[in-house]
Protein backbone atom coordinates (compact mmCIF):
# COMPACT_ATOMS: atom_id res chain seq x y z
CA UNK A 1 2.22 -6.23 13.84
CA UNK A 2 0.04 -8.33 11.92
CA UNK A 3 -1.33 -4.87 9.26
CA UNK A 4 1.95 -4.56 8.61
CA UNK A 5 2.77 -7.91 7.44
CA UNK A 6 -0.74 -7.76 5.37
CA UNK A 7 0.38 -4.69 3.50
CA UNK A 8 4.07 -6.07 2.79
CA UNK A 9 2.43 -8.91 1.13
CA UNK A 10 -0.23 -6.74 -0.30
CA UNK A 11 2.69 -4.34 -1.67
CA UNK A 12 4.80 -7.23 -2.69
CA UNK A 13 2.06 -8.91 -5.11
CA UNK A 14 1.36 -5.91 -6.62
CA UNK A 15 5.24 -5.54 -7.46
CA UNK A 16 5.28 -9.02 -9.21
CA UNK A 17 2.01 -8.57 -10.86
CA UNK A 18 3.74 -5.17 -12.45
CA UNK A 19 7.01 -7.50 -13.28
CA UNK A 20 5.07 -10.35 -14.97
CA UNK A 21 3.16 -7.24 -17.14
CA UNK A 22 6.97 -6.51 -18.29
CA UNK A 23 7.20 -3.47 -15.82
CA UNK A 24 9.88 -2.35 -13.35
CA UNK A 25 7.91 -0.95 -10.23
CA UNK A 26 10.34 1.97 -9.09
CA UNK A 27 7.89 4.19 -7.15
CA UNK A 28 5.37 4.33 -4.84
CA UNK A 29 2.87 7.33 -4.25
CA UNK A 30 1.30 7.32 -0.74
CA UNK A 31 -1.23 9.45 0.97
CA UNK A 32 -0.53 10.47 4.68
CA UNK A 33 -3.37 7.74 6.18
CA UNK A 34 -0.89 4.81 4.52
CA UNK A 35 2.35 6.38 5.15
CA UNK A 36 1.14 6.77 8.62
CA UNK A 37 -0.01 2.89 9.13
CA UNK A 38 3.03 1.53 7.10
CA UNK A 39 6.05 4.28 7.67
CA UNK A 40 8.71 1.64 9.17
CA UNK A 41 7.62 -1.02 6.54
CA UNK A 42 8.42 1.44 3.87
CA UNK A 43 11.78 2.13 4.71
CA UNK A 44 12.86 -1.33 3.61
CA UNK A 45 10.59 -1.53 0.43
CA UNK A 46 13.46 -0.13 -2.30
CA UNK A 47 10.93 1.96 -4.13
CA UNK A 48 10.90 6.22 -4.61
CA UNK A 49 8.35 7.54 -1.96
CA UNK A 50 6.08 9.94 -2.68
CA UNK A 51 3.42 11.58 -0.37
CA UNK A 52 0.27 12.59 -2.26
CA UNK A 53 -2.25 14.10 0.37
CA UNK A 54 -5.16 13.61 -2.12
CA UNK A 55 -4.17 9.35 -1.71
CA UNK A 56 -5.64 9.58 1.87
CA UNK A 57 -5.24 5.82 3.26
CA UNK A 58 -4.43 4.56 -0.36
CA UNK A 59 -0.84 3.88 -2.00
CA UNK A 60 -0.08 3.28 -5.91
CA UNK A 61 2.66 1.40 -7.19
CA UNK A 62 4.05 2.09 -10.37
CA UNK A 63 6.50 2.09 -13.35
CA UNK A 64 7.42 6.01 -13.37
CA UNK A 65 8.50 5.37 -17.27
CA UNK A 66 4.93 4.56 -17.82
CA UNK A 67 3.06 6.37 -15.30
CA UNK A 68 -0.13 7.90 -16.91
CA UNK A 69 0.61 6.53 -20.76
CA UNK A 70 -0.56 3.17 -19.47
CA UNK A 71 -3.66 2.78 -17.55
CA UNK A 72 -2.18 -1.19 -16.69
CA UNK A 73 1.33 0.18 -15.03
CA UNK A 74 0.15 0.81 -11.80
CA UNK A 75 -1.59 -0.86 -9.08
CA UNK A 76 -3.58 0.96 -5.78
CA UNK A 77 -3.77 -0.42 -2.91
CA UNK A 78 -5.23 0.69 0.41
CA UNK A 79 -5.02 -0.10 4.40
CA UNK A 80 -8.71 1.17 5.05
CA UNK A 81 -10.23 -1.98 4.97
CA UNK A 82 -6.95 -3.86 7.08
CA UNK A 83 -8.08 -0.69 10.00
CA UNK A 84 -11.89 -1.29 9.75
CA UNK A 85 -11.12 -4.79 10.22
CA UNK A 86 -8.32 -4.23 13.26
CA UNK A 87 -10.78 -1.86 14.80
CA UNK A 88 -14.06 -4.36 14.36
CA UNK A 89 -11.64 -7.38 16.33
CA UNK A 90 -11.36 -4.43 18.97
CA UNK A 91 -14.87 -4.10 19.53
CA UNK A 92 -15.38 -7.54 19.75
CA UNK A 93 -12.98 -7.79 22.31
CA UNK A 94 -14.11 -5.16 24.62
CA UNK A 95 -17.57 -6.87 24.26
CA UNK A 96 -16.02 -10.09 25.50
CA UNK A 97 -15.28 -8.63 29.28
């Protein structure tokens, strides 16, 4: 699936921007819209998973040592826009008949 492979490489630059920064990415917070999109990608991602229902479609990244002393050690990222987009090249589609 083509989402998918946009949020592993989504995921995987926010890891390595975290890295270059000094950090060590070691969990990931995710609200039930994300885990929903992403669930099989996330099995393979090495990183503590933790559903936050307040996240919705979003996901953070982040060094747990320096969770919420650092504004810098985490990244969000989101799969809203990757879905608007999937669902506008649907309705083009169906207008193509």
């Amino acid at each position: 699936m083509q989402g998918i492979n946009e949020i592993r490489d989504i995921l995987g630059r926010a890891i390595e921007e975290l890295r270059e920064e000094g950090l060590e990415p070691d969990i990931l917070l995710v609200g039930p819209g994300f885990l929903e999109y992403a669930a099989g990608m996330l099995r393979d991602c090495r990183l503590k998973i933790y559903k936050i229902e307040e996240l919705g479609y979003d996901a953070v990244v982040a060094d747990s040592k320096y969770l919420g002393q650092m504004k810098r050690a985490s990244r969000r990222i989101s799969v809203e826009p990757l879905l608007k987009e999937s669902e506008m090249w649907e309705e083009l589609k169906r207008l193509e008949v």
